[in-house]
C-alpha atoms as a PDB file:
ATOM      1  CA  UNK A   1      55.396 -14.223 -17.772  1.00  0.00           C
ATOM      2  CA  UNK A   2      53.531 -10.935 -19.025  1.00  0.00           C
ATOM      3  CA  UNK A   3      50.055 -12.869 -18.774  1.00  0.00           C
ATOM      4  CA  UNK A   4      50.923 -14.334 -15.683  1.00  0.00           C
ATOM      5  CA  UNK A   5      51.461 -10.649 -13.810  1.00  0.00           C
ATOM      6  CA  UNK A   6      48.008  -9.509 -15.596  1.00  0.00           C
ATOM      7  CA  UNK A   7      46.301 -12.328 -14.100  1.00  0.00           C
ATOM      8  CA  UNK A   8      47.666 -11.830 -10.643  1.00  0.00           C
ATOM      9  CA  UNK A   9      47.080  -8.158 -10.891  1.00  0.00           C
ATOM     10  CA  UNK A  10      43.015  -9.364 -12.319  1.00  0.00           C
ATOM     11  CA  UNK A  11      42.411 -11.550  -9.532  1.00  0.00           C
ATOM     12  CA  UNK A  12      43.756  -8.797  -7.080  1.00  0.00           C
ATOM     13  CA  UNK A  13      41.598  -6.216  -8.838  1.00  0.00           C
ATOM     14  CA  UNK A  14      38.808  -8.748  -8.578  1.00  0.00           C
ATOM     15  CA  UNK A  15      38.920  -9.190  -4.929  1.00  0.00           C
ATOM     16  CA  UNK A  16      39.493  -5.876  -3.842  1.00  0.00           C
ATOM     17  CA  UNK A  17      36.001  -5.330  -6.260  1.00  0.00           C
ATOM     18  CA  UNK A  18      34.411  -8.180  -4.297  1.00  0.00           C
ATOM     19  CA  UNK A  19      35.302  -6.414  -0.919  1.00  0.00           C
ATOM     20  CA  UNK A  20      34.294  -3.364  -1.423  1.00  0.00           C
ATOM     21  CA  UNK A  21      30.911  -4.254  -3.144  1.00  0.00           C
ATOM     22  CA  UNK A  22      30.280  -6.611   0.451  1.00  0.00           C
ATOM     23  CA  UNK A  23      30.482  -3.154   2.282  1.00  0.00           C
ATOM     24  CA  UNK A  24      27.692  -1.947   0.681  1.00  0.00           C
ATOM     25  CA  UNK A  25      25.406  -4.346   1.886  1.00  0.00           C
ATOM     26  CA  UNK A  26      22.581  -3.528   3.880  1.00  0.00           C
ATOM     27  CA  UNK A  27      19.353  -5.175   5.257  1.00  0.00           C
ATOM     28  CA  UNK A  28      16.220  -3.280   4.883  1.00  0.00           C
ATOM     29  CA  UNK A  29      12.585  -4.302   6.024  1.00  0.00           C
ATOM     30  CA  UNK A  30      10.608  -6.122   3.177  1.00  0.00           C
ATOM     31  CA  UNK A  31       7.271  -7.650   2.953  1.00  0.00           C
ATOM     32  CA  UNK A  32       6.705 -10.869   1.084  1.00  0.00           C
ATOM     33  CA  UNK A  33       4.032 -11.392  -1.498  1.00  0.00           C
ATOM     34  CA  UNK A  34       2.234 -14.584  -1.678  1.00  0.00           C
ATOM     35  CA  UNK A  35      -0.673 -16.251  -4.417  1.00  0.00           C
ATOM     36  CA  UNK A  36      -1.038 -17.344  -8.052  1.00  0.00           C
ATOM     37  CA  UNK A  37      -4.431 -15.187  -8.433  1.00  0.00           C
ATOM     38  CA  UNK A  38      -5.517 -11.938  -7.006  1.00  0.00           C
ATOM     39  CA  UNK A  39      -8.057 -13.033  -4.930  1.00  0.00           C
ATOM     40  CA  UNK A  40      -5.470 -15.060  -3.222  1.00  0.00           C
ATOM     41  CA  UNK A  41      -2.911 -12.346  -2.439  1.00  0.00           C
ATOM     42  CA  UNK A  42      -1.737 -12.497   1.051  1.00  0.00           C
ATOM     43  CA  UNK A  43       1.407 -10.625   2.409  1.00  0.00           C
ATOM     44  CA  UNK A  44       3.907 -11.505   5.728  1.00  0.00           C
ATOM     45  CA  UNK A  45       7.038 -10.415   6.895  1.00  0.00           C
ATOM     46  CA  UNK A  46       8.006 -13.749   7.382  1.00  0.00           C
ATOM     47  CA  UNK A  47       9.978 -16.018   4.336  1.00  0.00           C
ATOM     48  CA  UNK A  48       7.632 -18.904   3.196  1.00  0.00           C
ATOM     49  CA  UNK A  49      10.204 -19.686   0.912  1.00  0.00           C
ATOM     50  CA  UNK A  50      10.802 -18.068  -2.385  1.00  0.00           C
ATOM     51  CA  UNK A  51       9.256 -21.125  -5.050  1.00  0.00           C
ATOM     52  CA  UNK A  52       5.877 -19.795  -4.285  1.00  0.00           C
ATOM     53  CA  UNK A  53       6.442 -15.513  -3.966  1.00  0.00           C
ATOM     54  CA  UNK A  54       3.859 -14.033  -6.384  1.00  0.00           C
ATOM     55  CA  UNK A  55       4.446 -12.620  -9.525  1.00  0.00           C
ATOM     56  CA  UNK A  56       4.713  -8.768  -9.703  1.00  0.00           C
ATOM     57  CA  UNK A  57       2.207  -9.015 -12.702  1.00  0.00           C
ATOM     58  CA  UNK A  58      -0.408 -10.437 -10.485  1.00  0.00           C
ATOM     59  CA  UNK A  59       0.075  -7.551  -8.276  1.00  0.00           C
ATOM     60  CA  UNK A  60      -0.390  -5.546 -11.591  1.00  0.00           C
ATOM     61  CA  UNK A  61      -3.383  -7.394 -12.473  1.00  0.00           C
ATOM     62  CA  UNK A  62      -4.762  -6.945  -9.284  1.00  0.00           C
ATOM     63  CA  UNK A  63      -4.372  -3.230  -9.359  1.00  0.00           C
ATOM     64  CA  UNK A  64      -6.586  -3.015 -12.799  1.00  0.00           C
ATOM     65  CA  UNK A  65      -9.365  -4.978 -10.888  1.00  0.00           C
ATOM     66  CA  UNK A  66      -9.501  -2.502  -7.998  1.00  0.00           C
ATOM     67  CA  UNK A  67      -9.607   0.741 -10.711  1.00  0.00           C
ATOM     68  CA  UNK A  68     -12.543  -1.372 -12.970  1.00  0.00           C
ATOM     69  CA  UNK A  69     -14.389  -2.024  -9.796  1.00  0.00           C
ATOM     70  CA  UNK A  70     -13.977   1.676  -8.927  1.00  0.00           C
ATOM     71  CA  UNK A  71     -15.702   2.454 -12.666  1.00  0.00           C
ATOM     72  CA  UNK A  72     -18.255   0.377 -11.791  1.00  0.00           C
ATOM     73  CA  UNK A  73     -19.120   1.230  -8.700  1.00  0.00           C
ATOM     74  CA  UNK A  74     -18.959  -2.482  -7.214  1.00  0.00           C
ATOM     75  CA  UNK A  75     -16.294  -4.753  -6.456  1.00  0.00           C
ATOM     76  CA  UNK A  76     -16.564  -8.518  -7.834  1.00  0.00           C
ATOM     77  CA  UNK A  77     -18.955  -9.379  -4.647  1.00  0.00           C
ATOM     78  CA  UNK A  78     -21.125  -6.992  -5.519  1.00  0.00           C
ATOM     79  CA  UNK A  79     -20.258  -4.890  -2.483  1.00  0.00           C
ATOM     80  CA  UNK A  80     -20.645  -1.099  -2.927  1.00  0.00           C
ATOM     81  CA  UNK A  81     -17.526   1.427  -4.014  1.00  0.00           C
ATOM     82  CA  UNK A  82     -17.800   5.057  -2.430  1.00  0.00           C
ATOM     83  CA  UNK A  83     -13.727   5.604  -3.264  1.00  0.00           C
ATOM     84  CA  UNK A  84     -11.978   6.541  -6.152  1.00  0.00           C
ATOM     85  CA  UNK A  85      -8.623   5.493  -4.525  1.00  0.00           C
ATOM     86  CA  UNK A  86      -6.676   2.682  -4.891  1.00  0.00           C
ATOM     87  CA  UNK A  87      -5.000   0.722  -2.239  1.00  0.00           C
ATOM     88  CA  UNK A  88      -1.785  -0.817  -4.242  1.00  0.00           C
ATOM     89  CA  UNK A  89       0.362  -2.956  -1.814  1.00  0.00           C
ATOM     90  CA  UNK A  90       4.223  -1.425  -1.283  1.00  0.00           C
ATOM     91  CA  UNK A  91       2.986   1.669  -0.961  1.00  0.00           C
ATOM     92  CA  UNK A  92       4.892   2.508   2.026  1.00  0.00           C
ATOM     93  CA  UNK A  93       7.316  -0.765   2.043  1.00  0.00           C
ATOM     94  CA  UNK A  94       9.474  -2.866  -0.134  1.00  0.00           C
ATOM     95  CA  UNK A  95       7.636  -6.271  -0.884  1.00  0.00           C
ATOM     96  CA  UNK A  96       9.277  -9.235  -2.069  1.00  0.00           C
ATOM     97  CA  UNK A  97       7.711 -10.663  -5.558  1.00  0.00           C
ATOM     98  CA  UNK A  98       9.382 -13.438  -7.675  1.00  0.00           C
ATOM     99  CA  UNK A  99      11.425 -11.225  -9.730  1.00  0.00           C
ATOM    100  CA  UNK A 100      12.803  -9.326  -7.343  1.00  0.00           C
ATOM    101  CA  UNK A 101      12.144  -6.001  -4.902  1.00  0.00           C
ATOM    102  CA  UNK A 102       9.313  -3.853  -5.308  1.00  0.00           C
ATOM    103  CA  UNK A 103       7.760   0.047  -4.424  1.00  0.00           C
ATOM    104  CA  UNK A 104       4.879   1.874  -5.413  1.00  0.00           C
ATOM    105  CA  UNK A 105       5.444   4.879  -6.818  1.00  0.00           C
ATOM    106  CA  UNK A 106       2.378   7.168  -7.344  1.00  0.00           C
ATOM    107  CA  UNK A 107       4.137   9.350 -10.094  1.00  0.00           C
ATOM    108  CA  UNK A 108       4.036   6.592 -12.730  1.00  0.00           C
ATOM    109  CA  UNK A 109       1.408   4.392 -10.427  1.00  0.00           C
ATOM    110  CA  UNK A 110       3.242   1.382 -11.007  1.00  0.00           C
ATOM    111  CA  UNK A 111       5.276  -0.941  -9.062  1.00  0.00           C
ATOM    112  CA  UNK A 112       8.898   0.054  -9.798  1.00  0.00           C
ATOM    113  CA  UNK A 113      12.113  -2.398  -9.815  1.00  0.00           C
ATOM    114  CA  UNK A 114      13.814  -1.641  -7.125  1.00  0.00           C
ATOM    115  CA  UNK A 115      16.314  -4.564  -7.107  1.00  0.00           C
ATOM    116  CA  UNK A 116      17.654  -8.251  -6.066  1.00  0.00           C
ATOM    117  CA  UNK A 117      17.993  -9.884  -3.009  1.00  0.00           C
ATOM    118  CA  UNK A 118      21.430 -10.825  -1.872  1.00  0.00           C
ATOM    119  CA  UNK A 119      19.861 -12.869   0.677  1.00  0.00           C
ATOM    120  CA  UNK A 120      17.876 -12.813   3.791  1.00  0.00           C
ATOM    121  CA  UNK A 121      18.268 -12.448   7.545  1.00  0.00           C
ATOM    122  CA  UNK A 122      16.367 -12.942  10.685  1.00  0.00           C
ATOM    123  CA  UNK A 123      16.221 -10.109  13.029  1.00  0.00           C
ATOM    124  CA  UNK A 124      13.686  -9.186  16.134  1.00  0.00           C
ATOM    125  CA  UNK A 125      10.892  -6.330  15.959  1.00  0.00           C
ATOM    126  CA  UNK A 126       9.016  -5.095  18.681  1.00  0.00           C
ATOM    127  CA  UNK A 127       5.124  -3.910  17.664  1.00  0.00           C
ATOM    128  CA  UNK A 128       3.240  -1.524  20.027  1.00  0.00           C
ATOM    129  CA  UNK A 129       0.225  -3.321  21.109  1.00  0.00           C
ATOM    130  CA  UNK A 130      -0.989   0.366  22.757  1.00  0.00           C
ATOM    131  CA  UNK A 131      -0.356   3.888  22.623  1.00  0.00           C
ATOM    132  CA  UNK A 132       2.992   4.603  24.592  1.00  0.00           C
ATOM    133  CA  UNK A 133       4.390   8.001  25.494  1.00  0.00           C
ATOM    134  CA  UNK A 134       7.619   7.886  26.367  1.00  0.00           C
ATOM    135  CA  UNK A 135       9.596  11.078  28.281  1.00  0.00           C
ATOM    136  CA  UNK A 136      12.612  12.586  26.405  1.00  0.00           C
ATOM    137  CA  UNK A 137      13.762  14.556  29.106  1.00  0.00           C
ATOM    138  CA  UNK A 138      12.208  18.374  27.442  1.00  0.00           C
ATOM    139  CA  UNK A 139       9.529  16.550  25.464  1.00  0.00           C
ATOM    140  CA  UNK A 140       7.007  13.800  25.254  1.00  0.00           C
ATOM    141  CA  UNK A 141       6.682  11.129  21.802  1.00  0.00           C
ATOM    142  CA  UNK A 142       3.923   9.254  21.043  1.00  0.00           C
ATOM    143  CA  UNK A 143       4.973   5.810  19.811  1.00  0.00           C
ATOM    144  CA  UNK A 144       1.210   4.785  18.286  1.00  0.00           C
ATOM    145  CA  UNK A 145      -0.762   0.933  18.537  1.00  0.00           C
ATOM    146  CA  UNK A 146       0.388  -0.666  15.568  1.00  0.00           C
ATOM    147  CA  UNK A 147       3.841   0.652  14.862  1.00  0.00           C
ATOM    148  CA  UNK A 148       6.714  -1.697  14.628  1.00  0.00           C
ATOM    149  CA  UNK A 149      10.697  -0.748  15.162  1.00  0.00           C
ATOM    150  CA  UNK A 150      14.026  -3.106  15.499  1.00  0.00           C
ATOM    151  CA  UNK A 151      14.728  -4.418  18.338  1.00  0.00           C
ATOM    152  CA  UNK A 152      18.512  -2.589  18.389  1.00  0.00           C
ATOM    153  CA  UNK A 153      19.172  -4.806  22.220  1.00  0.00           C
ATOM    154  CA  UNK A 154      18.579  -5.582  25.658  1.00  0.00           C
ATOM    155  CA  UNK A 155      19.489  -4.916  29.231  1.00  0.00           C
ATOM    156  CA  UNK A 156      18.293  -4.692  32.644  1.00  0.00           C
ATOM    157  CA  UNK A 157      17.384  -1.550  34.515  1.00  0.00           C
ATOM    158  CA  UNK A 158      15.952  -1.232  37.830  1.00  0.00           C
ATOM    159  CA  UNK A 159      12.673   0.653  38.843  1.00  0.00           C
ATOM    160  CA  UNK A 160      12.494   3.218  41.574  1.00  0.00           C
ATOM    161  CA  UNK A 161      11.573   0.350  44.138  1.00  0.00           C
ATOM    162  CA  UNK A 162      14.718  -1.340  43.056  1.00  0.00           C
ATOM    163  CA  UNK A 163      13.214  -4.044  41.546  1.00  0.00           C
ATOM    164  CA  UNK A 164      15.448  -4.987  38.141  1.00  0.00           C
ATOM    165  CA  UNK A 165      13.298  -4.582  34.872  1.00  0.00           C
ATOM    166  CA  UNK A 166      13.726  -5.223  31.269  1.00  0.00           C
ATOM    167  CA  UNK A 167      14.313  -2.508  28.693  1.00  0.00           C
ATOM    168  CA  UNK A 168      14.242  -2.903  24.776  1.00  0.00           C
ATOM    169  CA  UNK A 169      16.374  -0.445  23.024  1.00  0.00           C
ATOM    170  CA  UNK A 170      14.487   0.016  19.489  1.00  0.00           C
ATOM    171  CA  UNK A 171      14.804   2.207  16.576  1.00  0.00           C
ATOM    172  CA  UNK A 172      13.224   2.988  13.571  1.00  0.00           C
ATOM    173  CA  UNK A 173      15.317   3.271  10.143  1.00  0.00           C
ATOM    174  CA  UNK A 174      17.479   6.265  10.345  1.00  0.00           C
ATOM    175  CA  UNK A 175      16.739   7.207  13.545  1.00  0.00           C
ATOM    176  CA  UNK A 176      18.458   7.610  17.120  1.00  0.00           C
ATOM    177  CA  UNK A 177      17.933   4.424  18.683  1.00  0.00           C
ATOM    178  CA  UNK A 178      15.548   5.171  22.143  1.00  0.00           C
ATOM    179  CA  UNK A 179      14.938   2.578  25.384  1.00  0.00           C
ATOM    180  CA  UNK A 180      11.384   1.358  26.073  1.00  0.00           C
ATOM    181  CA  UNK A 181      10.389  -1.036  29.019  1.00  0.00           C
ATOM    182  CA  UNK A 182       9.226  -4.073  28.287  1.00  0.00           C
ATOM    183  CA  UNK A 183       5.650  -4.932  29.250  1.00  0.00           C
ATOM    184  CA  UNK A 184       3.863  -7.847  27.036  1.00  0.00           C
ATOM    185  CA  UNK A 185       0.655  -6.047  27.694  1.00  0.00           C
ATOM    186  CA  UNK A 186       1.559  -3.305  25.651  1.00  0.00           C
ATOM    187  CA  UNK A 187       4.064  -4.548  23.301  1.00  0.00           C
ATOM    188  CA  UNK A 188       5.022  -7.420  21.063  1.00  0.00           C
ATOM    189  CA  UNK A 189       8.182  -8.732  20.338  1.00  0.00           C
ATOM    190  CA  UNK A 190       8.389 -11.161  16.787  1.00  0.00           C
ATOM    191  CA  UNK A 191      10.777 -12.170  14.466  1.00  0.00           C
ATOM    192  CA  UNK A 192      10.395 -11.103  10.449  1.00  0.00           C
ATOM    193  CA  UNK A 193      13.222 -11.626   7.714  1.00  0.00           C
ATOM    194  CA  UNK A 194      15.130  -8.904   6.373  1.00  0.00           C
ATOM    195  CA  UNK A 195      16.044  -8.942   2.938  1.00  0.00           C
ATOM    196  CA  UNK A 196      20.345  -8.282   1.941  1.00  0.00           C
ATOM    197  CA  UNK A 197      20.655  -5.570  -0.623  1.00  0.00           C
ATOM    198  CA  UNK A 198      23.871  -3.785  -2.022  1.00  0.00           C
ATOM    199  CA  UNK A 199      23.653  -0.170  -3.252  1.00  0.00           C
ATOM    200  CA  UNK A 200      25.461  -0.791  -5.842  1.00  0.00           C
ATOM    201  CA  UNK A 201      22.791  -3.153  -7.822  1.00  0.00           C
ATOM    202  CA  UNK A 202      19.961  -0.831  -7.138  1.00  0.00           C
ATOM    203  CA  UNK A 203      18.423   2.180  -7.977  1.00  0.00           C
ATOM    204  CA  UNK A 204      17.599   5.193  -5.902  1.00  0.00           C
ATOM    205  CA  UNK A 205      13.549   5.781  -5.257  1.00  0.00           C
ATOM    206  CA  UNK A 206      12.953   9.347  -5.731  1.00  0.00           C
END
């Protein structure tokens, strides 16, 4: 009887454990890594599956070819050097490689583990095609060609002609969430995966 209250008391242990891990889940933006060989590297935002990610070793590899090129003076085409910088890939994102998530961190200049994927999930971004200023009320930001935020939702407003028009509510991570109107001239709307991570399986970036 004794082993048969422990195991109840286990499996209710075991759940509650189960819950509380799923509450630290989170999505985060990732980019995924692509090629067998260097010179094939190619990154996306979108999921290609995950038989053919790269290997963070390639990505390794690939670094040591862009600091023996700068020693030389010449990359591999012969094409002149006038850097001494490299340009490693997750420098200022996660990116997706076969054995797992990835960041570059300048202190050790090396990729660093960051963590697994508990999965992945679709969700809407909306990339400014132009410079776009948008009033605040007191103040003015500059939301600059190139940048990309979530799309946080949708609704209709109308203009002062009182003609209705669509506004995207978007936000960047960590950040108050701020209404833009839509205009496909000046922005883009697309849909990238997000990868699932839980807190509790990774560590912290300093």
């Amino acid at each position: 009887m004794s082993n048969v209250i422990e195991l109840n008391t286990w499996r209710k242990s075991k759940e509650g454990y189960l819950e509380q891990r799923e509450s630290f889940n989170t999505s985060v933006p990732v980019s995924f890594m692509y090629g067998e060989k260097t010179n094939e590297l190619f990154r996306t935002m979108k999921l290609l599956g995950t038989k053919d990610l790269s290997s963070i070793e390639v990505l390794r590899e690939e670094i040591e070819e862009q600091k023996e090129s700068i020693k030389k003076g010449h990359d591999e085409e012969g094409g002149e050097i006038n850097t001494d910088v490299i340009f490693p890939g997750g420098e200022d994102e996660f990116i997706v490689c076969k054995e797992g998530i990835f960041h570059w961190d300048w202190d050790i200049e090396d990729y660093e583990y960051y963590g697994q994927a508990n999965g992945y999930v679709q969700k809407k971004t909306v990339t400014m095609l132009k410079n776009l200023d948008i009033n605040l009320g007191s103040e003015y930001i500059r939301l600059n060609r190139g940048t990309s935020f979530l799309l946080d939702g949708e609704y209709i407003s109308y203009d002062d002609q009182n003609q209705p028009v669509i506004m995207l509510v978007i936000k960047a991570l960590g950040c108050i969430p701020i209404s833009i109107q839509y205009d496909k001239k000046k922005v883009q709307i697309s849909q990238v995966d997000f990868a699932i991570v839980n807190y509790l399986d990774i560590e912290e970036i300093k």
